[in-house]
PDB file of N, CA and C in Angstrom:
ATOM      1  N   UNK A   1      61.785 -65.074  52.710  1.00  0.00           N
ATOM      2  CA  UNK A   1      60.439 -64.954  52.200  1.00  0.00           C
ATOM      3  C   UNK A   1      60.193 -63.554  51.662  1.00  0.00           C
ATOM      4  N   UNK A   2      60.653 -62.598  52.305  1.00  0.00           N
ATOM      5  CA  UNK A   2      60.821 -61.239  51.918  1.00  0.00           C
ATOM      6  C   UNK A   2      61.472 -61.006  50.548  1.00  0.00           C
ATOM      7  N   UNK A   3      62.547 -61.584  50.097  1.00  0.00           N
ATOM      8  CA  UNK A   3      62.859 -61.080  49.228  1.00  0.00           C
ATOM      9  C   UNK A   3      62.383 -62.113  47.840  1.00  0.00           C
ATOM     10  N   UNK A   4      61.733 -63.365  48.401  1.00  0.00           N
ATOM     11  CA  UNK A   4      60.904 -63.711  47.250  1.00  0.00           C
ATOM     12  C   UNK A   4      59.850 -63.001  47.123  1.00  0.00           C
ATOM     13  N   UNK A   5      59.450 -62.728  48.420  1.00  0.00           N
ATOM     14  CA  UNK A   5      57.674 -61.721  47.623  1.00  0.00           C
ATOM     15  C   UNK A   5      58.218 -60.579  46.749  1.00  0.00           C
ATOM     16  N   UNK A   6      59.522 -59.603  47.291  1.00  0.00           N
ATOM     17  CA  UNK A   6      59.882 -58.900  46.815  1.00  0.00           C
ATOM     18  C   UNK A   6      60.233 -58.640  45.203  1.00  0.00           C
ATOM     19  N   UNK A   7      61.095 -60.122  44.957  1.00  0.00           N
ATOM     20  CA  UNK A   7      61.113 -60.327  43.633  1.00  0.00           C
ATOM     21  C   UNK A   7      59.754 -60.746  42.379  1.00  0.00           C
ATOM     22  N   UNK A   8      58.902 -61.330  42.980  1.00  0.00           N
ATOM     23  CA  UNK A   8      57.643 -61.537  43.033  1.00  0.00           C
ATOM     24  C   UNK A   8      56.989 -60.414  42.224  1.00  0.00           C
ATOM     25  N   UNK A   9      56.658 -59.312  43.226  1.00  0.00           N
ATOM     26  CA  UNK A   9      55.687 -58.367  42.972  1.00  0.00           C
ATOM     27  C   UNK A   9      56.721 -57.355  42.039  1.00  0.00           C
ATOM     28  N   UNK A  10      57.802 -57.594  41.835  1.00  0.00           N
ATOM     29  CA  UNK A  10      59.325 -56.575  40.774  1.00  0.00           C
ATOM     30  C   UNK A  10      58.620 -57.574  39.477  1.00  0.00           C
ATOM     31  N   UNK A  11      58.453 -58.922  39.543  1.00  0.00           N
ATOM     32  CA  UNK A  11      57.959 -59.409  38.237  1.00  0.00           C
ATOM     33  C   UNK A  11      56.887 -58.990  37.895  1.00  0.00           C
ATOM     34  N   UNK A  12      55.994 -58.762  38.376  1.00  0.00           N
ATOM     35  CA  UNK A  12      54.471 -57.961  38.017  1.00  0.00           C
ATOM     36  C   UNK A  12      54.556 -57.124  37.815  1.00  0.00           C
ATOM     37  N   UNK A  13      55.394 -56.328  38.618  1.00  0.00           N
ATOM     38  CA  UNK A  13      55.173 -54.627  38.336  1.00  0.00           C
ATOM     39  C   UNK A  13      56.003 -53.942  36.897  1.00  0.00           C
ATOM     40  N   UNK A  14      56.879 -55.466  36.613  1.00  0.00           N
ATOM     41  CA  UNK A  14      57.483 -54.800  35.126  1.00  0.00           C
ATOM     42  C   UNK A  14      56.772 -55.992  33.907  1.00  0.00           C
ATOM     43  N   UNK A  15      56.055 -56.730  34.073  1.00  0.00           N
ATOM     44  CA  UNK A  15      54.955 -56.759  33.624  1.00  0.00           C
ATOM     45  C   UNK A  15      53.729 -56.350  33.183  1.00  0.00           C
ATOM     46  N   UNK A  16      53.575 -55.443  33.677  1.00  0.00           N
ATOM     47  CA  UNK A  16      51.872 -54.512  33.753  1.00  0.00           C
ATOM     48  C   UNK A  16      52.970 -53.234  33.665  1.00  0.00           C
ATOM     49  N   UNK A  17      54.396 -52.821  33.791  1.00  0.00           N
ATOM     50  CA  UNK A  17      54.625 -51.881  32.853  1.00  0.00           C
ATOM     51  C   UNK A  17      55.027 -52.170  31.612  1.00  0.00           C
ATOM     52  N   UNK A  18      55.443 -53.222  31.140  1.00  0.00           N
ATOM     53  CA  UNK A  18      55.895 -53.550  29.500  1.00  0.00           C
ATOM     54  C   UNK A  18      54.442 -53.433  28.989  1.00  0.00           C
ATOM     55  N   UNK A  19      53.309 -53.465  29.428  1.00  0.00           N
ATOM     56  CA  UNK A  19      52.124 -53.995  28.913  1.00  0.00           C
ATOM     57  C   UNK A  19      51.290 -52.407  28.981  1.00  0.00           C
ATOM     58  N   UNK A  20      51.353 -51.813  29.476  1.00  0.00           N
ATOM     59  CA  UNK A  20      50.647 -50.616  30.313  1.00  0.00           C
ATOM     60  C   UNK A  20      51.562 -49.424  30.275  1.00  0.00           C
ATOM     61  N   UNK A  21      52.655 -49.422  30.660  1.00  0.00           N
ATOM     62  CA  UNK A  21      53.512 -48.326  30.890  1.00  0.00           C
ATOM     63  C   UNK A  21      53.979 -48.092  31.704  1.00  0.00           C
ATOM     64  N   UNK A  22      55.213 -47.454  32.302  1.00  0.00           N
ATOM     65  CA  UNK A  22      56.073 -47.308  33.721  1.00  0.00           C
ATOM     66  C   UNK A  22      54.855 -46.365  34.560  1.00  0.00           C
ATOM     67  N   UNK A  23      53.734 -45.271  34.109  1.00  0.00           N
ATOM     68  CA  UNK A  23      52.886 -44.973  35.071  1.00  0.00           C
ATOM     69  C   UNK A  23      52.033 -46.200  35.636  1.00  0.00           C
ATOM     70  N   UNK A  24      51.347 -46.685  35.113  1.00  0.00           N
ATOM     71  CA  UNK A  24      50.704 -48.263  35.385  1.00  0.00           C
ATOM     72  C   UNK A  24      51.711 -48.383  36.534  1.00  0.00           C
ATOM     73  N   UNK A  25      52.814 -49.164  36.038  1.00  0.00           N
ATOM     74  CA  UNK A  25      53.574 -49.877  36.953  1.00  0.00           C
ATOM     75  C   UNK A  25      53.605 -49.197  38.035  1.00  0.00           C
ATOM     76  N   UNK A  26      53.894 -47.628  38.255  1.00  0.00           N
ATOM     77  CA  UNK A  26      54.120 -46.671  39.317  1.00  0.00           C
ATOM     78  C   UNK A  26      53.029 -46.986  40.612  1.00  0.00           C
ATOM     79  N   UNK A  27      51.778 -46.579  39.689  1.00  0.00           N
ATOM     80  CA  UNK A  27      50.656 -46.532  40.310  1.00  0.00           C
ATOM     81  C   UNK A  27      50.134 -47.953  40.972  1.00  0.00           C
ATOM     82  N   UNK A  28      50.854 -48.748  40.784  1.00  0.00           N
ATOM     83  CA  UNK A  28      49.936 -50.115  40.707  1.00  0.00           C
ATOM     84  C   UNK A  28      50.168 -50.582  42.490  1.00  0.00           C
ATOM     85  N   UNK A  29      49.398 -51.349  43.150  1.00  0.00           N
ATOM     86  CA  UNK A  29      49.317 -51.026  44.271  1.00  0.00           C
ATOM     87  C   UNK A  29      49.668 -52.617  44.793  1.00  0.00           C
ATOM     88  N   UNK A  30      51.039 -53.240  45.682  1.00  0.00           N
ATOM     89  CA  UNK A  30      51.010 -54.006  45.868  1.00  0.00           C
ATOM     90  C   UNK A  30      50.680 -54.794  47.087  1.00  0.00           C
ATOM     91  N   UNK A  31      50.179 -54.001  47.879  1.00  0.00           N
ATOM     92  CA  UNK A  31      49.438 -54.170  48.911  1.00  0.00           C
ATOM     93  C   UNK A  31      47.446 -54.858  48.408  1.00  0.00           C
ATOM     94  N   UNK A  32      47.014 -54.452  47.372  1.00  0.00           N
ATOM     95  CA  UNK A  32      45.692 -54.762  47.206  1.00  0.00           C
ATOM     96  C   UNK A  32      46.116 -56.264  46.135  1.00  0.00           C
ATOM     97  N   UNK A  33      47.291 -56.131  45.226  1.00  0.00           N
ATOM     98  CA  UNK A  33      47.902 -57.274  44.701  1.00  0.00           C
ATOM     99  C   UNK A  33      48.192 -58.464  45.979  1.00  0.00           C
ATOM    100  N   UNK A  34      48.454 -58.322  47.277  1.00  0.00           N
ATOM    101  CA  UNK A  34      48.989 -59.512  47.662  1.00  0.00           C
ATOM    102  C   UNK A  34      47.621 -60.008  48.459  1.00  0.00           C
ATOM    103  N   UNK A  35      46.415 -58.916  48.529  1.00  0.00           N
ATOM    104  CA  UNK A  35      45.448 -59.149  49.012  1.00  0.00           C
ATOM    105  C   UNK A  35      44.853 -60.104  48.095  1.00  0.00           C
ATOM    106  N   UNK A  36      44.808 -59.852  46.694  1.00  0.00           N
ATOM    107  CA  UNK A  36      44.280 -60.507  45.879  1.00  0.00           C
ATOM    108  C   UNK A  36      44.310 -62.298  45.716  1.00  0.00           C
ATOM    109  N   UNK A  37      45.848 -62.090  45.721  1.00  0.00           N
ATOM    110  CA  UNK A  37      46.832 -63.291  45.704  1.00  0.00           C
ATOM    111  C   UNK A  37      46.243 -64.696  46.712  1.00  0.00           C
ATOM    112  N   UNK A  38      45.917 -63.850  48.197  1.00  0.00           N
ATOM    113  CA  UNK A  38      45.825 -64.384  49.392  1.00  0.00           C
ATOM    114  C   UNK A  38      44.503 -64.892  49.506  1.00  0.00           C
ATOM    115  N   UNK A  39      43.698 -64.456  48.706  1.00  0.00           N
ATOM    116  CA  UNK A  39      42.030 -64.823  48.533  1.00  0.00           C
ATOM    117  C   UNK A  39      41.943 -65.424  47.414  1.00  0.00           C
ATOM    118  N   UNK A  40      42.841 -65.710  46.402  1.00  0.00           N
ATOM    119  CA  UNK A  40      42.436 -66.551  45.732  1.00  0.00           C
ATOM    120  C   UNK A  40      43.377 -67.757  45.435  1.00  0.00           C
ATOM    121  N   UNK A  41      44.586 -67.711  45.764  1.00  0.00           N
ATOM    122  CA  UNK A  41      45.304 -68.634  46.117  1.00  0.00           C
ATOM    123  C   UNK A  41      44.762 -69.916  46.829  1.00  0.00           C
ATOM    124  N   UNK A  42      43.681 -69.884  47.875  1.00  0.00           N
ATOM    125  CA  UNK A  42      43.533 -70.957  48.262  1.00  0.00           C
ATOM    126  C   UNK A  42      42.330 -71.986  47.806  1.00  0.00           C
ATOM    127  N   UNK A  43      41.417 -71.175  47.269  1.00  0.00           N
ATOM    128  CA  UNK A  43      40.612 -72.144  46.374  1.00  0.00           C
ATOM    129  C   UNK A  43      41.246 -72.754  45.073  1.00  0.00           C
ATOM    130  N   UNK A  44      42.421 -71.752  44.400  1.00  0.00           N
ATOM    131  CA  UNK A  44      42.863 -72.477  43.434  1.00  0.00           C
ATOM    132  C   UNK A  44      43.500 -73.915  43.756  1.00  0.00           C
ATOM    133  N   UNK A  45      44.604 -74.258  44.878  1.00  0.00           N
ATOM    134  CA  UNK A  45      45.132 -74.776  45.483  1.00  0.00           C
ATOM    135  C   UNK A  45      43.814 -76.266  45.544  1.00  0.00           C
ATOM    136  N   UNK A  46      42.813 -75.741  46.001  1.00  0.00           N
ATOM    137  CA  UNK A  46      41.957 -77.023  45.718  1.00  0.00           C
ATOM    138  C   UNK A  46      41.661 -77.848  45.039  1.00  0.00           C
ATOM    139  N   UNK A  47      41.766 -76.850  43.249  1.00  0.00           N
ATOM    140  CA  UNK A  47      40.974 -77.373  42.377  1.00  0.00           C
ATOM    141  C   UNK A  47      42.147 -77.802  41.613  1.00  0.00           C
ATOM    142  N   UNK A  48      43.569 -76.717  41.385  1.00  0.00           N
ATOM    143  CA  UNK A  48      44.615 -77.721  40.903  1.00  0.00           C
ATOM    144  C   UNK A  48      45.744 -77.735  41.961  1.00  0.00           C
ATOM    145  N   UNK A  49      46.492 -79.162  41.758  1.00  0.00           N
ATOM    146  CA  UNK A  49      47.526 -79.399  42.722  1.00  0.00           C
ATOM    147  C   UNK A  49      48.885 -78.335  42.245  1.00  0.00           C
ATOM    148  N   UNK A  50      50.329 -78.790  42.706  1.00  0.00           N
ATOM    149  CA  UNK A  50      51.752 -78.402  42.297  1.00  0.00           C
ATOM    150  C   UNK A  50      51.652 -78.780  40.978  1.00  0.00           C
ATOM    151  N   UNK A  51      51.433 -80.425  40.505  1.00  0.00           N
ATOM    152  CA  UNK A  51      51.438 -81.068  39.021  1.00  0.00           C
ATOM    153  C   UNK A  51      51.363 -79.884  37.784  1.00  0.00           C
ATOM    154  N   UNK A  52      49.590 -79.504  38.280  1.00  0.00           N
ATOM    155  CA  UNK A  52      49.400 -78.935  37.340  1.00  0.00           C
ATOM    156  C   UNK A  52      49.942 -78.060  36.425  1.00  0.00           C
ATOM    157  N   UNK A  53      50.857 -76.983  37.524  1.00  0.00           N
ATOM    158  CA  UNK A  53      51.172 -75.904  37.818  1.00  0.00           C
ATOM    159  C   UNK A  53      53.003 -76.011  36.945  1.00  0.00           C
ATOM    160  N   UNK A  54      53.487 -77.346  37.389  1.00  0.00           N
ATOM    161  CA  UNK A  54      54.726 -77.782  37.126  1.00  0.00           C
ATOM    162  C   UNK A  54      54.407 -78.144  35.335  1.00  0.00           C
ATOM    163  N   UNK A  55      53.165 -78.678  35.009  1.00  0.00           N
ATOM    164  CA  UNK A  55      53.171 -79.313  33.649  1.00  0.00           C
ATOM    165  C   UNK A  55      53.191 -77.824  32.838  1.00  0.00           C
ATOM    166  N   UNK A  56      52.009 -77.288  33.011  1.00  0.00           N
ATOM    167  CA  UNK A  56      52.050 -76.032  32.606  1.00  0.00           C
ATOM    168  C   UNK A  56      52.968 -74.896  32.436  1.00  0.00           C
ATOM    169  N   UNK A  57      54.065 -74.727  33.161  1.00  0.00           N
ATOM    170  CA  UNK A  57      54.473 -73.296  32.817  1.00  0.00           C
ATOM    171  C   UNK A  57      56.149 -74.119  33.568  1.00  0.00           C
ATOM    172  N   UNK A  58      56.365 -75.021  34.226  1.00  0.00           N
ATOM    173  CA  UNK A  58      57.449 -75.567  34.451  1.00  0.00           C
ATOM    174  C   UNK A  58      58.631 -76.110  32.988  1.00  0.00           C
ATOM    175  N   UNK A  59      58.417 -75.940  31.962  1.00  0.00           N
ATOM    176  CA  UNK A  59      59.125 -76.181  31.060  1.00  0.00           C
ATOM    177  C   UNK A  59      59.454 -75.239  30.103  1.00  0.00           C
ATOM    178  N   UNK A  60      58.628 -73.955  30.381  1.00  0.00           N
ATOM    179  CA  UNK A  60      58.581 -72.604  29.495  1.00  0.00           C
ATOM    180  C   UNK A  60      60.308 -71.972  29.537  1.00  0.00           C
ATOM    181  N   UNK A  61      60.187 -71.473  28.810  1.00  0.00           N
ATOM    182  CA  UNK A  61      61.787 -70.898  28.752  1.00  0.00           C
ATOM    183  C   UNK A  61      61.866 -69.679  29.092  1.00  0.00           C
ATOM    184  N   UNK A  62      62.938 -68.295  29.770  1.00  0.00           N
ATOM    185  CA  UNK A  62      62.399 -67.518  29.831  1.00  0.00           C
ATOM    186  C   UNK A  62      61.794 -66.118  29.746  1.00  0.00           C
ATOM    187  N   UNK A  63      61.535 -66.230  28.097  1.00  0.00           N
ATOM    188  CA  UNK A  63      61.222 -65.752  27.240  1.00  0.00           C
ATOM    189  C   UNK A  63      59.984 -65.861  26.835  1.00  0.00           C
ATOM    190  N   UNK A  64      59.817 -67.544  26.956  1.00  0.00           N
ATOM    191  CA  UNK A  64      58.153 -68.049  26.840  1.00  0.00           C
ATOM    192  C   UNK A  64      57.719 -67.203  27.810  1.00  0.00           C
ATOM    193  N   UNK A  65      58.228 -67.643  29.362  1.00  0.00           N
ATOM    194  CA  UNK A  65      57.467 -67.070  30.289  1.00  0.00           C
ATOM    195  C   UNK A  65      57.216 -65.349  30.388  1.00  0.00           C
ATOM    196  N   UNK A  66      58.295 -64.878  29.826  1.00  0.00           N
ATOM    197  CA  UNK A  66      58.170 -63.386  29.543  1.00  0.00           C
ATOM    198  C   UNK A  66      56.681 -63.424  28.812  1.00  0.00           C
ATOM    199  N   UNK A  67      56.635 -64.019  27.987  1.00  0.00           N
ATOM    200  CA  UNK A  67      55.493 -62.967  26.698  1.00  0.00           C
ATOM    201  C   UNK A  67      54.091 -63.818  27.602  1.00  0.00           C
ATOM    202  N   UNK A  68      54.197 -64.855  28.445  1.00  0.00           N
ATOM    203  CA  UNK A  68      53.082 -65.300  29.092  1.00  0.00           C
ATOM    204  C   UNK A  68      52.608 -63.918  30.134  1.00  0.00           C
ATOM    205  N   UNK A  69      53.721 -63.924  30.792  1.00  0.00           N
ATOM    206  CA  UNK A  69      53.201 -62.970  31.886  1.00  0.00           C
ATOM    207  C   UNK A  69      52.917 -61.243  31.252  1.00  0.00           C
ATOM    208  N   UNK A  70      53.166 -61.159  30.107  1.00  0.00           N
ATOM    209  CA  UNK A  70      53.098 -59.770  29.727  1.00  0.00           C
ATOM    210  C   UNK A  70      51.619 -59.810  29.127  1.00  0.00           C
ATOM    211  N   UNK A  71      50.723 -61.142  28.360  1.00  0.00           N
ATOM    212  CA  UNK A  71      49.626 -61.234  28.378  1.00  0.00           C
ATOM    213  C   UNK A  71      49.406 -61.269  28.968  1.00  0.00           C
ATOM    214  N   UNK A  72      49.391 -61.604  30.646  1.00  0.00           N
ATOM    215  CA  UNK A  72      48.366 -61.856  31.526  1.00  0.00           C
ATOM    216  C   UNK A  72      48.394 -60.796  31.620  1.00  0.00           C
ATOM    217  N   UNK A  73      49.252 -59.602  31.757  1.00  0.00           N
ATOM    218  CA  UNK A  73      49.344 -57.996  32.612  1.00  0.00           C
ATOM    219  C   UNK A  73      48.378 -57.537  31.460  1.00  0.00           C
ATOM    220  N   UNK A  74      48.176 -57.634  30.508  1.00  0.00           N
ATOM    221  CA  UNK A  74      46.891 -56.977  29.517  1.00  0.00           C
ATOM    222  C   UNK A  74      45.862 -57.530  30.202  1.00  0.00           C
ATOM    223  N   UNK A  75      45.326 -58.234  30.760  1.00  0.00           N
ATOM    224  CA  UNK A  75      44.140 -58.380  31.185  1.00  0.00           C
ATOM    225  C   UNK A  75      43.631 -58.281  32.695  1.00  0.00           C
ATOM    226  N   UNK A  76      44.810 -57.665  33.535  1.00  0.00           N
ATOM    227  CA  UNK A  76      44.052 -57.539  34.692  1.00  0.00           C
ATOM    228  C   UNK A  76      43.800 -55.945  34.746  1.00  0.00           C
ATOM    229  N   UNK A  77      43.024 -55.473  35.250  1.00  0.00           N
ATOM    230  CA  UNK A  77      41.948 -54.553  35.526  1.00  0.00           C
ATOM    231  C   UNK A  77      42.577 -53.628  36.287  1.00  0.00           C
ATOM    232  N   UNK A  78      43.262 -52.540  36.031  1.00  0.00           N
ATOM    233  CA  UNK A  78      44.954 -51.907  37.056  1.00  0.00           C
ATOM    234  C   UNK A  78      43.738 -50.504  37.817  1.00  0.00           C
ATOM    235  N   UNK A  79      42.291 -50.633  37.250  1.00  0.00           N
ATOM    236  CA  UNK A  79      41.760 -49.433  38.650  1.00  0.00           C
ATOM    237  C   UNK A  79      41.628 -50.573  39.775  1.00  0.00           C
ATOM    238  N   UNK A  80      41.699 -51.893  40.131  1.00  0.00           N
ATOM    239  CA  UNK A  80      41.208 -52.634  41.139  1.00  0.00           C
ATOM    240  C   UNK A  80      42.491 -52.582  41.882  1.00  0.00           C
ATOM    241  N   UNK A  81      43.475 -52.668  41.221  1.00  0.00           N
ATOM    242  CA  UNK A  81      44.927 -52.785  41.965  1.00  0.00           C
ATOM    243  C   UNK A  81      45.836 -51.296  42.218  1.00  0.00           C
ATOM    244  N   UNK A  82      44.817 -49.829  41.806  1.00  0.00           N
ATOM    245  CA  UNK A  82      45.671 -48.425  42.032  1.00  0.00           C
ATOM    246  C   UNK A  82      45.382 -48.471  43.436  1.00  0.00           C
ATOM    247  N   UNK A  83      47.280 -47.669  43.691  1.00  0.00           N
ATOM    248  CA  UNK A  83      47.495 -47.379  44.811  1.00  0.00           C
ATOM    249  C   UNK A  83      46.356 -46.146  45.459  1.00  0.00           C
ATOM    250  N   UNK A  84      45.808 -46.091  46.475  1.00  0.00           N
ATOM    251  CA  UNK A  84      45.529 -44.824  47.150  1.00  0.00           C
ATOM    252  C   UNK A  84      46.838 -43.490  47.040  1.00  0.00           C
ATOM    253  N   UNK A  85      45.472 -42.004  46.696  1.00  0.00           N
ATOM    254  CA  UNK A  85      46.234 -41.048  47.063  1.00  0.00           C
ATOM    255  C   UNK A  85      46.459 -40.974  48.612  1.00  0.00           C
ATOM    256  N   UNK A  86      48.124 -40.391  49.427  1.00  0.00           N
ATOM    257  CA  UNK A  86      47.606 -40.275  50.389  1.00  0.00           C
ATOM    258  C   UNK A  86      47.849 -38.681  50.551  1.00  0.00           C
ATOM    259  N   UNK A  87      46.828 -38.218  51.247  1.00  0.00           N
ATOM    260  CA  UNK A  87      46.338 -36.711  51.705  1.00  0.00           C
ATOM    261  C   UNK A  87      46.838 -36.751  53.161  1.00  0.00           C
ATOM    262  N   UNK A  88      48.158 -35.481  52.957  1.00  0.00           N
ATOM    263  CA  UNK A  88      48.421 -35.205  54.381  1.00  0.00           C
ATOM    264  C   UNK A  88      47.578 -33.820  54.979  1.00  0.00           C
ATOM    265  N   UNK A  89      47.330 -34.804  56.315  1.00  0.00           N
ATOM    266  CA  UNK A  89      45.870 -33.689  56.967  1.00  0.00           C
ATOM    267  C   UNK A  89      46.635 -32.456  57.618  1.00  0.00           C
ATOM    268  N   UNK A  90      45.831 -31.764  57.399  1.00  0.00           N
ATOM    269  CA  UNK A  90      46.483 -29.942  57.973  1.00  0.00           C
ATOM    270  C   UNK A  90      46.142 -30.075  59.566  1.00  0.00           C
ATOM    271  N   UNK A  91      47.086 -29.461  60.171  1.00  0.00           N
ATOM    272  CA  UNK A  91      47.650 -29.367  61.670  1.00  0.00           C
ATOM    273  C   UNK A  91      46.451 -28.622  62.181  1.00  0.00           C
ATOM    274  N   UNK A  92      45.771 -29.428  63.380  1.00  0.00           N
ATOM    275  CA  UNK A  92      44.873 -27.910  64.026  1.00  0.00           C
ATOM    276  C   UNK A  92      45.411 -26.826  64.031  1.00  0.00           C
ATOM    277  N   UNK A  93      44.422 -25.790  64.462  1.00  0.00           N
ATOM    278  CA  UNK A  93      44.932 -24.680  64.603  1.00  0.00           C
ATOM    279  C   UNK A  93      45.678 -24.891  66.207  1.00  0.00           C
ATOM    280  N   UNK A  94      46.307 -23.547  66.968  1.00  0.00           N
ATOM    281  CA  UNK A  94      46.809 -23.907  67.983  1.00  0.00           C
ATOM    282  C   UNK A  94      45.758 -22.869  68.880  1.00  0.00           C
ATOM    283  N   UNK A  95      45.868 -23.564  69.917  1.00  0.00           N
ATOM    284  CA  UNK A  95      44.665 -23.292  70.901  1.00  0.00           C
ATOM    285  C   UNK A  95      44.723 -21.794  71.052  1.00  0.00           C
ATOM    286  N   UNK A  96      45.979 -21.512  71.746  1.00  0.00           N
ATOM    287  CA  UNK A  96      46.422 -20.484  72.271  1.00  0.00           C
ATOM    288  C   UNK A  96      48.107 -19.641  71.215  1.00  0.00           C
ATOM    289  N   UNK A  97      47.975 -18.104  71.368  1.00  0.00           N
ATOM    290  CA  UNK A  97      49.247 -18.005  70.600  1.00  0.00           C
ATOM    291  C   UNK A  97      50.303 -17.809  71.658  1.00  0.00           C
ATOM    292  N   UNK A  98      50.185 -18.698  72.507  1.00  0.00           N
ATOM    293  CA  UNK A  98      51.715 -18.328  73.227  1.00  0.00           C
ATOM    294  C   UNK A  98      52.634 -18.896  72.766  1.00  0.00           C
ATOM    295  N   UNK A  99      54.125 -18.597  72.758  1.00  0.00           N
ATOM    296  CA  UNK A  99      54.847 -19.301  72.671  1.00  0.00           C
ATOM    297  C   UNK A  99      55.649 -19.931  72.976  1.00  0.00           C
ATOM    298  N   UNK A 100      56.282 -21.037  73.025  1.00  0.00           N
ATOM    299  CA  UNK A 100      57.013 -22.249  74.125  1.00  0.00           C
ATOM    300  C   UNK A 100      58.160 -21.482  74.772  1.00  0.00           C
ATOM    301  N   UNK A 101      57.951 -21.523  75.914  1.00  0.00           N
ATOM    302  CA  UNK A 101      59.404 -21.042  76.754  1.00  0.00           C
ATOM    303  C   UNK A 101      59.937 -22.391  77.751  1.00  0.00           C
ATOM    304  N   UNK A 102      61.336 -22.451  77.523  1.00  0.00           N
ATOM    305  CA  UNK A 102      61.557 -23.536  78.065  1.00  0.00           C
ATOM    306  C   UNK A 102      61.736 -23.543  79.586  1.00  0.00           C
ATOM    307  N   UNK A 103      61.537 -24.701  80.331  1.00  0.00           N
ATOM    308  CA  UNK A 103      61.360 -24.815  81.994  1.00  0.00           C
ATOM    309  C   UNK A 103      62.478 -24.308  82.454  1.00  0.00           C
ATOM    310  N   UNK A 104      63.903 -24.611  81.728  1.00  0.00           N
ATOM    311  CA  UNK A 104      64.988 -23.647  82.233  1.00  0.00           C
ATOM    312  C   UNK A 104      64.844 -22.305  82.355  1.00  0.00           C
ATOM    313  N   UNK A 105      64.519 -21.356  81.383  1.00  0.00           N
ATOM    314  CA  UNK A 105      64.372 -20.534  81.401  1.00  0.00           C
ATOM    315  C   UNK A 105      63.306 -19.311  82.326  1.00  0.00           C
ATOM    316  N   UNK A 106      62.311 -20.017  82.438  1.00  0.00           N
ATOM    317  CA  UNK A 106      61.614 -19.813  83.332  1.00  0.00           C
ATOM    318  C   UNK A 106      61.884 -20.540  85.219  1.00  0.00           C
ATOM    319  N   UNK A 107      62.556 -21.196  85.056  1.00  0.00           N
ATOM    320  CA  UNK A 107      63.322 -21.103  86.511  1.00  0.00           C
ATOM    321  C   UNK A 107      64.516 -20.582  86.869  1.00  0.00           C
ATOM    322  N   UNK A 108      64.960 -20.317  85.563  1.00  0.00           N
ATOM    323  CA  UNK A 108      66.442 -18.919  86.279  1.00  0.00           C
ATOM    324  C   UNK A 108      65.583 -17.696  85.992  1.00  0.00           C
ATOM    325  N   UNK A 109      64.451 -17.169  85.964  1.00  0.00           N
ATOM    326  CA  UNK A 109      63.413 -16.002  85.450  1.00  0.00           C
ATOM    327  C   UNK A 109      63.335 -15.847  87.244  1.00  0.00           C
ATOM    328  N   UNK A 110      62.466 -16.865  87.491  1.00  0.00           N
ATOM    329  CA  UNK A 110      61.988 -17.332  89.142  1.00  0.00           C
ATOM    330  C   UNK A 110      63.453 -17.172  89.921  1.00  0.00           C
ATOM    331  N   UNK A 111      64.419 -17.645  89.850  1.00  0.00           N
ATOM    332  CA  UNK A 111      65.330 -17.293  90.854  1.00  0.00           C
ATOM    333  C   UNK A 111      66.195 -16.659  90.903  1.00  0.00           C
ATOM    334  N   UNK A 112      66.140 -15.501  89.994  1.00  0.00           N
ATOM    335  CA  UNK A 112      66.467 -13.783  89.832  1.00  0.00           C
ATOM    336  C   UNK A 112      65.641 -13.105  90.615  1.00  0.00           C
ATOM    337  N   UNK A 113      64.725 -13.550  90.845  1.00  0.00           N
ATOM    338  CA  UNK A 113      63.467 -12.293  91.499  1.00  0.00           C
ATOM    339  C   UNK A 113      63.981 -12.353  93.067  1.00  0.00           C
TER     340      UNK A 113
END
């Protein structure tokens, strides 16, 4: 299942870059894509069956299906699907400036005295 989603979201993402550009593609976020997928997948599922799905795009060649999916990547909306920046947070300060001495060391310190 992994490496169909995998191949999956590799078809989109060089989709919406043939269409957009390898930044598009970079940026494009497939985590809010499978969110998408997952919320609307199941009302579609209601309204059309497998049939539909098989009449439609089951006989395309795939080339047809290339220039299909490279229109669809022109029309989806790529600020709804950008990845988050992520911001790495700065370290507290440290309480105290001592510095780490290890328990060995401080018990052959102790049993010198």
């Amino acid at each position: 299942m992994a490496l169909v989603c995998f191949n999956l979201f590799s078809v989109i993402r060089a989709a919406i870059g043939s269409r957009h550009g390898a930044k598009a593609a970079e940026e494009f976020s497939v985590y809010y894509a499978a969110n998408e997928i997952a919320s609307v997948e199941s009302g579609m599922t209601v309204v059309m069956d497998d049939s539909f799905w098989q009449q439609k795009y089951g006989k395309l060649t795939p080339i047809q299906m290339a220039a299909k999916l490279k229109r669809f990547a022109g029309n989806i909306q790529l600020s709804k699907f950008k990845k988050n920046k992520w911001k790495k947070k700065p370290r507290p300060p440290a309480k105290d400036k001592r510095k780490h001495e290890s328990t060995f060391k401080v018990l052959e310190k102790a049993g010198d005295s």
